[in-house]
PDB file of N, CA and C in Angstrom:
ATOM      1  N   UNK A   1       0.834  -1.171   0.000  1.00  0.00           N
ATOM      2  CA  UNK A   1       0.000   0.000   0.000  1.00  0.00           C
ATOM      3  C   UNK A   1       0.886   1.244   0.000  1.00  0.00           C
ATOM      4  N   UNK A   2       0.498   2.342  -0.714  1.00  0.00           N
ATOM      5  CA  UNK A   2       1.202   3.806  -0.315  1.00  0.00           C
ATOM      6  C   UNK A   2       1.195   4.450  -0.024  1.00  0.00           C
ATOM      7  N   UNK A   3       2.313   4.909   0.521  1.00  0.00           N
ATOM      8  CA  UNK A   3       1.737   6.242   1.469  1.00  0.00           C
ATOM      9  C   UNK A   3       1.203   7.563   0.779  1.00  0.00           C
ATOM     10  N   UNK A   4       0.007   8.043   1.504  1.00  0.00           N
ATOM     11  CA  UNK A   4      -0.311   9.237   0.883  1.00  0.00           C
ATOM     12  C   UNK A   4       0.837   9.898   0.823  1.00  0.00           C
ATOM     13  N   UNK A   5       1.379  11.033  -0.590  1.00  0.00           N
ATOM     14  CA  UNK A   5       2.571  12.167  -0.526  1.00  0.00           C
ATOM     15  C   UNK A   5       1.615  13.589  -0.389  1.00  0.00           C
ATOM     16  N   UNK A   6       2.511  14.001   1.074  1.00  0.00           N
ATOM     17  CA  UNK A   6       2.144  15.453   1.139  1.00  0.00           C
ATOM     18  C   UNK A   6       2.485  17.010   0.915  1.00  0.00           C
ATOM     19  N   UNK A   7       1.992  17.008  -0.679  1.00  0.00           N
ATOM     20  CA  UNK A   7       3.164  17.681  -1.621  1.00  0.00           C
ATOM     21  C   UNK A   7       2.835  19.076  -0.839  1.00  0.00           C
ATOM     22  N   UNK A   8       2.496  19.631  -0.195  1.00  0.00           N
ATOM     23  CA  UNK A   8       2.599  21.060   0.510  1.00  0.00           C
ATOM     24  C   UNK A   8       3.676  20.696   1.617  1.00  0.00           C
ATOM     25  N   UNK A   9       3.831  20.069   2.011  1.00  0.00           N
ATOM     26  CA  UNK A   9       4.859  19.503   3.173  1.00  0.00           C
ATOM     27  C   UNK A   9       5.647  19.557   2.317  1.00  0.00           C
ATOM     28  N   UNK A  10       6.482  19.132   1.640  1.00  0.00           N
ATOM     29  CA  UNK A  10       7.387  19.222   1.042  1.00  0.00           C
ATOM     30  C   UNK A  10       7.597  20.663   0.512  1.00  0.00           C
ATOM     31  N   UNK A  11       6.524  21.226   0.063  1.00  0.00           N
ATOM     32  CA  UNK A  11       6.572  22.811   0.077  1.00  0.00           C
ATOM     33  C   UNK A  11       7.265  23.814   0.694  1.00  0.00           C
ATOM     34  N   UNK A  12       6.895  23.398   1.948  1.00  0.00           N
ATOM     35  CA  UNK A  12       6.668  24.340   2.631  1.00  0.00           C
ATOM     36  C   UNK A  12       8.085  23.730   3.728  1.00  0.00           C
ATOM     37  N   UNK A  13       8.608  22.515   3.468  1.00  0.00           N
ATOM     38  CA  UNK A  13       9.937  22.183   3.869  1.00  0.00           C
ATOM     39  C   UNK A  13      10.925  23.211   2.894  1.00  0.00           C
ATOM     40  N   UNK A  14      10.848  23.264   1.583  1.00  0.00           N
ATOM     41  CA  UNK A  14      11.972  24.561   0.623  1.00  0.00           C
ATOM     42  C   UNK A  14      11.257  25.914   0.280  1.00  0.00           C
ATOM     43  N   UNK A  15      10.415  25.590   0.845  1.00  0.00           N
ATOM     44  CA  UNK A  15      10.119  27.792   0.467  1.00  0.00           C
ATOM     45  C   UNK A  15       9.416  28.333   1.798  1.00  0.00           C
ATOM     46  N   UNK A  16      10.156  29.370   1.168  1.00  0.00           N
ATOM     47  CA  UNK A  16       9.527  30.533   2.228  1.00  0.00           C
ATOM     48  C   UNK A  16       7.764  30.262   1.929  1.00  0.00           C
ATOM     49  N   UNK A  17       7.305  30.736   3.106  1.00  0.00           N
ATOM     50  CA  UNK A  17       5.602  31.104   2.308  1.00  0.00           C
ATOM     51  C   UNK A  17       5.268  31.998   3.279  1.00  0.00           C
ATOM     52  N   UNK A  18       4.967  32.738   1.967  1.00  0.00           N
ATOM     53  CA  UNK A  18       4.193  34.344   2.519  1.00  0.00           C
ATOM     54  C   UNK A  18       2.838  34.227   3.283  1.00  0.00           C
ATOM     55  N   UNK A  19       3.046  35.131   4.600  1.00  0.00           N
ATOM     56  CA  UNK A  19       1.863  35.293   5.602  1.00  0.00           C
ATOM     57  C   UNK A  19       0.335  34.766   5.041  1.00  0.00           C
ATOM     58  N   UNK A  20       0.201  35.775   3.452  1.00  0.00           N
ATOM     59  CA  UNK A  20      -1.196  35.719   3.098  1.00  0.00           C
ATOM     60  C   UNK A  20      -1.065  34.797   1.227  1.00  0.00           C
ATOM     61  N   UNK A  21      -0.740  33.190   1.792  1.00  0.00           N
ATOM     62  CA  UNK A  21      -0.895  32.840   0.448  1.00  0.00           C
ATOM     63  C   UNK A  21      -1.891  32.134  -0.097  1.00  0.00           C
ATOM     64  N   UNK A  22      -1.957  32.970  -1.296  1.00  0.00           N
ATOM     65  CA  UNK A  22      -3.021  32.978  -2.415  1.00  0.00           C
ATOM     66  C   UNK A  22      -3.143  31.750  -3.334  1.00  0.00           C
ATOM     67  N   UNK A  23      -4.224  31.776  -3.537  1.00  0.00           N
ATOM     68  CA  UNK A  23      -4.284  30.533  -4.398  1.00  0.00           C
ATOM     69  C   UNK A  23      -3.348  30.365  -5.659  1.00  0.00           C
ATOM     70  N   UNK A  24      -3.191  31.371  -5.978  1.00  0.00           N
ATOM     71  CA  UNK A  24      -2.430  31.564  -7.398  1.00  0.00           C
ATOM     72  C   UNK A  24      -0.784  30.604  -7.002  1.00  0.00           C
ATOM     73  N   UNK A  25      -0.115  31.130  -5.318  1.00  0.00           N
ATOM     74  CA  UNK A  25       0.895  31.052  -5.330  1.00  0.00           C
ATOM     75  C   UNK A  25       0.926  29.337  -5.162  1.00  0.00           C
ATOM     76  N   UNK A  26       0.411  28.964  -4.587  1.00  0.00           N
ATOM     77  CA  UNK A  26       0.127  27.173  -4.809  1.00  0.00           C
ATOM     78  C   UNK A  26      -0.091  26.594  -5.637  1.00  0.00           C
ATOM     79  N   UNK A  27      -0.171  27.052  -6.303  1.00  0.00           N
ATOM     80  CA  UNK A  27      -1.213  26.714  -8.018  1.00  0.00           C
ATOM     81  C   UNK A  27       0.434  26.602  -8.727  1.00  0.00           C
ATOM     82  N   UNK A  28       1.516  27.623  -8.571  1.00  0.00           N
ATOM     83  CA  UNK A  28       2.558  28.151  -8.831  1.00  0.00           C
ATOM     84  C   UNK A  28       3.822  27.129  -8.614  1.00  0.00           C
ATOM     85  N   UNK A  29       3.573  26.671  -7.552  1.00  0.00           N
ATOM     86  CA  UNK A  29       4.558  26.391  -6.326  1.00  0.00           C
ATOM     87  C   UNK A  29       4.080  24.774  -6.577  1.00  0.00           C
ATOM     88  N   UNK A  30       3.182  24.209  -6.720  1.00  0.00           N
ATOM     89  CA  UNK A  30       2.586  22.758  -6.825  1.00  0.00           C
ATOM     90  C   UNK A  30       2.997  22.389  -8.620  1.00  0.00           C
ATOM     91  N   UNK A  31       2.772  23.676  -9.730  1.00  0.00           N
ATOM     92  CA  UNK A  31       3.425  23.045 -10.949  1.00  0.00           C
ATOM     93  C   UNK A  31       4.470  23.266 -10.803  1.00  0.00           C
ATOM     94  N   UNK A  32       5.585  23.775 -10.130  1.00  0.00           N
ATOM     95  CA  UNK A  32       6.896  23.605 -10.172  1.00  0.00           C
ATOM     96  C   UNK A  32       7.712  22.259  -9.687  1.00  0.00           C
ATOM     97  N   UNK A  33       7.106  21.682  -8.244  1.00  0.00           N
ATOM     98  CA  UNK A  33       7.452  20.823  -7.982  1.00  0.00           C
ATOM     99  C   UNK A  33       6.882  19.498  -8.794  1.00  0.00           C
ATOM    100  N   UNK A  34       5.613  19.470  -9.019  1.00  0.00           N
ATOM    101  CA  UNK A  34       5.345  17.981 -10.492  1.00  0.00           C
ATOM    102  C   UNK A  34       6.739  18.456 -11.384  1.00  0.00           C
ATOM    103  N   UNK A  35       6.758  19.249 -12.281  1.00  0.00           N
ATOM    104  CA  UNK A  35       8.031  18.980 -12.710  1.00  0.00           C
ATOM    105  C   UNK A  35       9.409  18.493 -12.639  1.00  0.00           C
ATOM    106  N   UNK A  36       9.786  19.060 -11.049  1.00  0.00           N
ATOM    107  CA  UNK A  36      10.857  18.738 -10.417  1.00  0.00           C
ATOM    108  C   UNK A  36      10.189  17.472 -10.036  1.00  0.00           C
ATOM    109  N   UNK A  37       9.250  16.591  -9.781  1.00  0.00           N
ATOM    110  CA  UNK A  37       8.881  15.541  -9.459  1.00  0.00           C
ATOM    111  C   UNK A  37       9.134  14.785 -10.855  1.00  0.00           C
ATOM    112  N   UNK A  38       9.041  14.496 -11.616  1.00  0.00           N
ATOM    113  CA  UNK A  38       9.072  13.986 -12.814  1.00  0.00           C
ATOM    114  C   UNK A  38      10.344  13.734 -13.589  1.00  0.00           C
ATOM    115  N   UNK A  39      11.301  15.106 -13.038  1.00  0.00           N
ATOM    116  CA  UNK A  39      12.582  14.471 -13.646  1.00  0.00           C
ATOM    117  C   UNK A  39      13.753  14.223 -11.997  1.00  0.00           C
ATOM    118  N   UNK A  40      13.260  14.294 -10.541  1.00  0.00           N
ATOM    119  CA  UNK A  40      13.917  13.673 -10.029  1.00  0.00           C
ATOM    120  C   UNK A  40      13.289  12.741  -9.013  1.00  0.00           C
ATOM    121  N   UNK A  41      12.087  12.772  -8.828  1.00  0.00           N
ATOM    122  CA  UNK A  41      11.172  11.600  -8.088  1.00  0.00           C
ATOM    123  C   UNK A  41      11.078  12.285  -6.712  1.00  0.00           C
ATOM    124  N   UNK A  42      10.072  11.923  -6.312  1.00  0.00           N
ATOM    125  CA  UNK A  42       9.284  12.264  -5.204  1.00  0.00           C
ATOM    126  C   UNK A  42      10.005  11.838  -4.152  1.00  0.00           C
ATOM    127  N   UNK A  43      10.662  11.043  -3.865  1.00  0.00           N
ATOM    128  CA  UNK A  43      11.692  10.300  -2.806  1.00  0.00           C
ATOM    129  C   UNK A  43      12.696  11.187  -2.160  1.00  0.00           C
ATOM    130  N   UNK A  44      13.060  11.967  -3.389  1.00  0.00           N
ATOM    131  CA  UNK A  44      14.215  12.489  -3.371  1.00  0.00           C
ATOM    132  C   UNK A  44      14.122  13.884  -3.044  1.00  0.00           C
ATOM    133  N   UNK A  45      12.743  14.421  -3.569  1.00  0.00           N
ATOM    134  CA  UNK A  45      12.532  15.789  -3.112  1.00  0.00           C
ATOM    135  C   UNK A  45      11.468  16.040  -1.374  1.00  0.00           C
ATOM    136  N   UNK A  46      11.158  14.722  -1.376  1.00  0.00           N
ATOM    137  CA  UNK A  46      10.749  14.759   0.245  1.00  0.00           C
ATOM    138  C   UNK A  46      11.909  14.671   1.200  1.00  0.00           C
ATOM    139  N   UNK A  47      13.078  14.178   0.727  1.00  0.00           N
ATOM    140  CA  UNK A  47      13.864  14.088   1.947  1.00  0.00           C
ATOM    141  C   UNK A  47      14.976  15.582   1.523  1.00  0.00           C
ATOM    142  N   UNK A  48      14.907  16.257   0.334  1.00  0.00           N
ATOM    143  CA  UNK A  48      16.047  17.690   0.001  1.00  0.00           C
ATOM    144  C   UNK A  48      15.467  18.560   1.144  1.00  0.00           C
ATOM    145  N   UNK A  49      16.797  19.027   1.923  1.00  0.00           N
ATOM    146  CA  UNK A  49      16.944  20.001   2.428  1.00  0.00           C
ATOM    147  C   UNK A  49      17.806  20.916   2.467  1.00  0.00           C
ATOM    148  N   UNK A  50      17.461  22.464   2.064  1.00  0.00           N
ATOM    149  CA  UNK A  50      18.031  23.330   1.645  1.00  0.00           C
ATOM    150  C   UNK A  50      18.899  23.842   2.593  1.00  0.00           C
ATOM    151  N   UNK A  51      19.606  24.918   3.043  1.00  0.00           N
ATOM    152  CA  UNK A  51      20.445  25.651   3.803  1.00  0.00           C
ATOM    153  C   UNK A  51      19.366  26.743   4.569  1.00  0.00           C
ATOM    154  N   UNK A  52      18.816  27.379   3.188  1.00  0.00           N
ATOM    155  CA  UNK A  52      18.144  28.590   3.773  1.00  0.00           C
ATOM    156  C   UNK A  52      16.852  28.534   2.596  1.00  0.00           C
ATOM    157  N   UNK A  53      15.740  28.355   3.186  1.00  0.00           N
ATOM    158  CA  UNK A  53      14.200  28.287   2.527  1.00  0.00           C
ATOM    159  C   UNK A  53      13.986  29.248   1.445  1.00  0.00           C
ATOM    160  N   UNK A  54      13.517  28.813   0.037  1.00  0.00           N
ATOM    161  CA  UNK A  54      14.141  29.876  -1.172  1.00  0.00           C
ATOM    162  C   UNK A  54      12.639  30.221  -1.043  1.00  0.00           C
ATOM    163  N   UNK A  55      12.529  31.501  -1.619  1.00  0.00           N
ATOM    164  CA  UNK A  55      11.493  32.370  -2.074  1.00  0.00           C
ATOM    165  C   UNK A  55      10.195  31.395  -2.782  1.00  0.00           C
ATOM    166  N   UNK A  56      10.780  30.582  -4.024  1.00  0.00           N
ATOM    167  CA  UNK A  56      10.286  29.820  -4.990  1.00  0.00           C
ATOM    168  C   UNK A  56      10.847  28.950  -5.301  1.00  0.00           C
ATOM    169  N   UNK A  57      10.285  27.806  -5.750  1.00  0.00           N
ATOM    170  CA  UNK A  57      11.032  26.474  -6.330  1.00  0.00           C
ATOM    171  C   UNK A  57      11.616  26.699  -7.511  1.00  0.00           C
ATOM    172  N   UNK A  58      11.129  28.104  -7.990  1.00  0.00           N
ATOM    173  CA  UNK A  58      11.423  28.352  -9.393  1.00  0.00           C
ATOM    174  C   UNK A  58      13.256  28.351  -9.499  1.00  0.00           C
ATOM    175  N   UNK A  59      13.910  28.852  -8.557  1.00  0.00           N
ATOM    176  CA  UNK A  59      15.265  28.850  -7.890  1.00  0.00           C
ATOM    177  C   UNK A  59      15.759  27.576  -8.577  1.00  0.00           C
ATOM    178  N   UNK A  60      15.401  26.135  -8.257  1.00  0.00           N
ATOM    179  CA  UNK A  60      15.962  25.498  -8.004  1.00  0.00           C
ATOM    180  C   UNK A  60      15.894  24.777  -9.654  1.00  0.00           C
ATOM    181  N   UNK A  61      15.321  25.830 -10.549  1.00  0.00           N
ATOM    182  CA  UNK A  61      15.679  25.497 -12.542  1.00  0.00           C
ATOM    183  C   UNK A  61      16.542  26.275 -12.625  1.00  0.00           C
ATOM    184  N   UNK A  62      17.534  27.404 -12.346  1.00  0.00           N
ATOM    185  CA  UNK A  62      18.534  28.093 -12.130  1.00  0.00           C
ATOM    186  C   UNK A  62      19.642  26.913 -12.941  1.00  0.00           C
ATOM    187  N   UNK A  63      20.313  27.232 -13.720  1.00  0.00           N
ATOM    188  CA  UNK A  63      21.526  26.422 -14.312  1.00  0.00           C
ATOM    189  C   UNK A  63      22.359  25.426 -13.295  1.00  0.00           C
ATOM    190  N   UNK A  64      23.014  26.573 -12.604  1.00  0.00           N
ATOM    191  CA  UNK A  64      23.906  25.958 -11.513  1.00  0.00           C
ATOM    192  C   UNK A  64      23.425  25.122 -10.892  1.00  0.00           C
ATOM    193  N   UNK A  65      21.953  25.643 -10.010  1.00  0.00           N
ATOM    194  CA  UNK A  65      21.229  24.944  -9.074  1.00  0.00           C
ATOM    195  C   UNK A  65      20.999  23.589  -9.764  1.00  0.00           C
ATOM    196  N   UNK A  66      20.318  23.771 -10.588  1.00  0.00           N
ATOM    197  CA  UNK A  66      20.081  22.555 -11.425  1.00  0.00           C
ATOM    198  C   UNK A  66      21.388  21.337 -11.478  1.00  0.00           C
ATOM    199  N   UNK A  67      22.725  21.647 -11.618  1.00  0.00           N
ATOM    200  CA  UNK A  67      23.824  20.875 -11.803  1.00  0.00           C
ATOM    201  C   UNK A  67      24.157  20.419 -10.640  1.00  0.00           C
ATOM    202  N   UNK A  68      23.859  21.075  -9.634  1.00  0.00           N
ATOM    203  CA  UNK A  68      24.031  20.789  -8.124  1.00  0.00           C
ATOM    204  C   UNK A  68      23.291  19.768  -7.098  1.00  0.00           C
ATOM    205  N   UNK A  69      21.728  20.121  -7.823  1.00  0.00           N
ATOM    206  CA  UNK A  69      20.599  19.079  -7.557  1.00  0.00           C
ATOM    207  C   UNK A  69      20.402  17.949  -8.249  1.00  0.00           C
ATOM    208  N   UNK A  70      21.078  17.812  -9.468  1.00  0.00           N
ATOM    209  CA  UNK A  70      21.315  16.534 -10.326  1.00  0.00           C
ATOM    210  C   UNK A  70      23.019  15.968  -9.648  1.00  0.00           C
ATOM    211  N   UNK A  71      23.932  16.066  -8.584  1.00  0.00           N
ATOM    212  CA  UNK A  71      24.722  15.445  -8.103  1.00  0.00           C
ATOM    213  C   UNK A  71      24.170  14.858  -6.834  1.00  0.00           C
ATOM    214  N   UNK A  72      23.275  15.646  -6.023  1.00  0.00           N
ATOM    215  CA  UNK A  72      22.849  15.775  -5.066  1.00  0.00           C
ATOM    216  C   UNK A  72      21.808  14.539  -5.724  1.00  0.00           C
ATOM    217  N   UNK A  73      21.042  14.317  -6.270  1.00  0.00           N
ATOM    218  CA  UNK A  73      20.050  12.831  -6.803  1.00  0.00           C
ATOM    219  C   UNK A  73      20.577  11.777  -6.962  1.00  0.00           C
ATOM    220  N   UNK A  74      22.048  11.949  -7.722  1.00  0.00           N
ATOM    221  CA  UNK A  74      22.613  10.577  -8.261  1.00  0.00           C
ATOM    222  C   UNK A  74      23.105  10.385  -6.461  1.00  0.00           C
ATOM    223  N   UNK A  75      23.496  11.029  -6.173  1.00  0.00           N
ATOM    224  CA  UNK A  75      24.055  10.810  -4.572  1.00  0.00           C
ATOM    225  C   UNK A  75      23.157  10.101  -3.402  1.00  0.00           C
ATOM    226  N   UNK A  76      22.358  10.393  -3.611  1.00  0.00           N
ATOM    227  CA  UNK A  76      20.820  10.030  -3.050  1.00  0.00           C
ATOM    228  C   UNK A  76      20.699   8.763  -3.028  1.00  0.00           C
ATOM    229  N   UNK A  77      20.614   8.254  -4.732  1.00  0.00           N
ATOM    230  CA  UNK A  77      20.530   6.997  -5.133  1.00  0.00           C
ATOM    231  C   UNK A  77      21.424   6.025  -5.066  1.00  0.00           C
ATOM    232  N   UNK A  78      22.523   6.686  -5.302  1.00  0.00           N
ATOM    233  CA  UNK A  78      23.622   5.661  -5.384  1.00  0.00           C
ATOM    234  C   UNK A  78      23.809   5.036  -3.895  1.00  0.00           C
ATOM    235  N   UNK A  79      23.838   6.444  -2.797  1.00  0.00           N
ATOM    236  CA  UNK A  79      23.830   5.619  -1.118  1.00  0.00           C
ATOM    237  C   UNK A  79      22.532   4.918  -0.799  1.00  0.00           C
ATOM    238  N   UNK A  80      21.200   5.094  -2.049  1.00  0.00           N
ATOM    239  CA  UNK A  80      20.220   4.657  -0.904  1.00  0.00           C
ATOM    240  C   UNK A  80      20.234   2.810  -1.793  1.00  0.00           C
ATOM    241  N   UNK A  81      20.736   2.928  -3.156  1.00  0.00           N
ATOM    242  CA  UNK A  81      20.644   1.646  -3.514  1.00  0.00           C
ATOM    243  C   UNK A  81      22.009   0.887  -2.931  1.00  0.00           C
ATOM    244  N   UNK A  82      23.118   1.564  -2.384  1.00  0.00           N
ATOM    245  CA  UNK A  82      24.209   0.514  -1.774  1.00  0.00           C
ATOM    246  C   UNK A  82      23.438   0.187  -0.219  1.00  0.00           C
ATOM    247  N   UNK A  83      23.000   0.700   0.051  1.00  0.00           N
ATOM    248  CA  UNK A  83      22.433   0.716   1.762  1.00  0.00           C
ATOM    249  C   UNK A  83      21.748  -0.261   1.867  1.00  0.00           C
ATOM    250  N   UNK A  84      20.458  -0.764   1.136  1.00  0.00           N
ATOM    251  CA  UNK A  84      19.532  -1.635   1.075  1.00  0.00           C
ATOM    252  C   UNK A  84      20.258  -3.193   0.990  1.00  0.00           C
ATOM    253  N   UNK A  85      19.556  -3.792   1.571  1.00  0.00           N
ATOM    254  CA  UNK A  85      20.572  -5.056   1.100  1.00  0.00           C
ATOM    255  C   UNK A  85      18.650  -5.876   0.317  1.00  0.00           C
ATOM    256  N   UNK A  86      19.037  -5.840  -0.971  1.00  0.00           N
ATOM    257  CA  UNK A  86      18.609  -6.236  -2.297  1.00  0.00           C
ATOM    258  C   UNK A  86      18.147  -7.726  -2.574  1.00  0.00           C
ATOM    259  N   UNK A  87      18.452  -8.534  -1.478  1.00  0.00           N
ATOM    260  CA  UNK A  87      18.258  -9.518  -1.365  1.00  0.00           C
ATOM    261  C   UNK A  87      16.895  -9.890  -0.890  1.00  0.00           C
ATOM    262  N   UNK A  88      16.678  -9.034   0.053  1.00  0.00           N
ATOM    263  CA  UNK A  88      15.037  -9.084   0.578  1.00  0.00           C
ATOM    264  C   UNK A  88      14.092  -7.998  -0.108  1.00  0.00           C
ATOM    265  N   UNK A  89      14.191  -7.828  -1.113  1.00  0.00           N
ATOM    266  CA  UNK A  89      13.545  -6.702  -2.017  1.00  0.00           C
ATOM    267  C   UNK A  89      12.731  -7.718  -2.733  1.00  0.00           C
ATOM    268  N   UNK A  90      11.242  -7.814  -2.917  1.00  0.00           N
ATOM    269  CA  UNK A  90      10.568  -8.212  -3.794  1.00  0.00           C
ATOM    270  C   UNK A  90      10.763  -8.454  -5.525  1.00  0.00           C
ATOM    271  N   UNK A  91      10.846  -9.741  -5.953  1.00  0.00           N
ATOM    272  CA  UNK A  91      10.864  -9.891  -7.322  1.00  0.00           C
ATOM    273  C   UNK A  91      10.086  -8.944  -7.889  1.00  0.00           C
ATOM    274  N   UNK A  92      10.634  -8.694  -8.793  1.00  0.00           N
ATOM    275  CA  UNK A  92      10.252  -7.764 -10.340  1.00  0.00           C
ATOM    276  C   UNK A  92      10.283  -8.373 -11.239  1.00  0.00           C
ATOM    277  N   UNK A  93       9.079  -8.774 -11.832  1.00  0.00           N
ATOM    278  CA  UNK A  93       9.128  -9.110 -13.097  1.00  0.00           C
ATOM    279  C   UNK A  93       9.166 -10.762 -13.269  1.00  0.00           C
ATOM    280  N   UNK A  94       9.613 -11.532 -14.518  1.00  0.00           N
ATOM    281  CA  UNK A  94       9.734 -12.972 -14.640  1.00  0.00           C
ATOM    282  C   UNK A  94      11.032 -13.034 -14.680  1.00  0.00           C
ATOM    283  N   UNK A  95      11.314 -14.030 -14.726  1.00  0.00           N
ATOM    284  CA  UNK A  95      12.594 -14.742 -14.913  1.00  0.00           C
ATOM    285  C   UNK A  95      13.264 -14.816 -16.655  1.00  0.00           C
ATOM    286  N   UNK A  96      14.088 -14.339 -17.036  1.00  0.00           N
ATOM    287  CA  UNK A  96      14.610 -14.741 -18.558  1.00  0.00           C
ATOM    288  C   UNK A  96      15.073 -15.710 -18.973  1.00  0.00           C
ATOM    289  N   UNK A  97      14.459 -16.422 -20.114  1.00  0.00           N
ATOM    290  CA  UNK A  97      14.416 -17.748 -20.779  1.00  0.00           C
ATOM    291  C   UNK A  97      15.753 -17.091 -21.679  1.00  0.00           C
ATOM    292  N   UNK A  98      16.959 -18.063 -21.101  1.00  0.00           N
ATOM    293  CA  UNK A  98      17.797 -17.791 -22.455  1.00  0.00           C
ATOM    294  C   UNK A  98      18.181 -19.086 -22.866  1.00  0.00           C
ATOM    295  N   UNK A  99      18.098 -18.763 -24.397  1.00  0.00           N
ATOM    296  CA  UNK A  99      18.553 -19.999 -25.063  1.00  0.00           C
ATOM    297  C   UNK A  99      19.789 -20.227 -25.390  1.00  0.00           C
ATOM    298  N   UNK A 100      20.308 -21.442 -25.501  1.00  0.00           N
ATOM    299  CA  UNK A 100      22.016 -21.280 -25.666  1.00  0.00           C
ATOM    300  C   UNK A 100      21.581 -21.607 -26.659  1.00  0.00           C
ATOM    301  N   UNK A 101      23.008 -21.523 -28.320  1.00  0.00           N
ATOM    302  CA  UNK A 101      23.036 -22.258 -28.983  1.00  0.00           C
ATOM    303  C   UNK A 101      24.051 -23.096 -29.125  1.00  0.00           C
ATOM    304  N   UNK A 102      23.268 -24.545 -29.945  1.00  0.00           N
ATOM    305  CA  UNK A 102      24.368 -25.390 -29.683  1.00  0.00           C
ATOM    306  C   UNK A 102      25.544 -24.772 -30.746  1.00  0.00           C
ATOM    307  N   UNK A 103      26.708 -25.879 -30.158  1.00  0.00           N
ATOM    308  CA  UNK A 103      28.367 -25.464 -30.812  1.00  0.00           C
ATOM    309  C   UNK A 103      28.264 -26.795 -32.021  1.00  0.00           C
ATOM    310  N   UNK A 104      29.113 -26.701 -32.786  1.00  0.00           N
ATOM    311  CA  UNK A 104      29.047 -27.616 -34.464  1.00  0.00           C
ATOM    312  C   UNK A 104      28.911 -29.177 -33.493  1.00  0.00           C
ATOM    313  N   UNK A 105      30.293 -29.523 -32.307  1.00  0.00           N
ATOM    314  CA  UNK A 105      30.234 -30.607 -32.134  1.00  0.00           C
ATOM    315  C   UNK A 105      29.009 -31.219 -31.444  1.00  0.00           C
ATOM    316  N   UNK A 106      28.215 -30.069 -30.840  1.00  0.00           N
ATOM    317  CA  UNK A 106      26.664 -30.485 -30.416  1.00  0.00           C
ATOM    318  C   UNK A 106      25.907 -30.828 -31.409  1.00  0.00           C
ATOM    319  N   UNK A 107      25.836 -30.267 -32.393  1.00  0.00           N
ATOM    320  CA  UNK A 107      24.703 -30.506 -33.577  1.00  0.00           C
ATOM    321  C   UNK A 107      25.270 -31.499 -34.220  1.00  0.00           C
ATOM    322  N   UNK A 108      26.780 -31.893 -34.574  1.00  0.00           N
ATOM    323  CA  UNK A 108      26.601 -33.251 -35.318  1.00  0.00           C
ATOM    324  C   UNK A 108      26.633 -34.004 -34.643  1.00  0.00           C
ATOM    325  N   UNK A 109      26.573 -34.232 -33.039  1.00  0.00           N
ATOM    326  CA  UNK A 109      26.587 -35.458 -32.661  1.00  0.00           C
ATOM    327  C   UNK A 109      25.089 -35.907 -31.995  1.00  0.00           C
TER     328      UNK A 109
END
């Protein structure tokens, strides 16, 4: 089962939010993060924590930022897939049927 994601929590973990916010600015602030959800996964942006709470998520499409938060993902992943031990992780998928082929002295004999 999954857990509900509570994409204002995560919000409101990297931005500032103004005293009196408007619908517009959520509306704003919720398509920025689906995006940032889409090219780095929801996993990864529930557990990012910033230094100092940015104005807007819009910040974090910034060039640099961007090159910084794509080291900061592979980093993420790479410690959270060595950490797991993979062995007790649920099958995916079937098993692959491979066929050998036989070698000359298999087939003529």
């Amino acid at each position: 089962m999954k857990v509900k994601i509570n994409r204002k929590k995560i919000i409101s973990n990297l931005v500032e939010i103004p005293q009196e916010a408007t619908i517009r600015f959520w509306q704003k602030e919720m398509t920025l993060l689906k995006r940032l959800e889409k090219k780095y996964g929801i996993d990864f942006l529930a557990q990012l924590q910033e230094e100092k709470k940015l104005p807007t998520l819009a910040f974090l499409f910034a060039e640099w930022k961007a090159k910084l938060l794509d080291i900061e993902h592979k980093e993420f992943y790479y410690n959270r897939l060595h950490k797991e031990d993979l062995s007790t992780e649920e099958k995916i998928g079937n098993d692959a049927q491979i066929k050998v082929k036989k070698t000359i002295k298999q087939f003529l004999s």
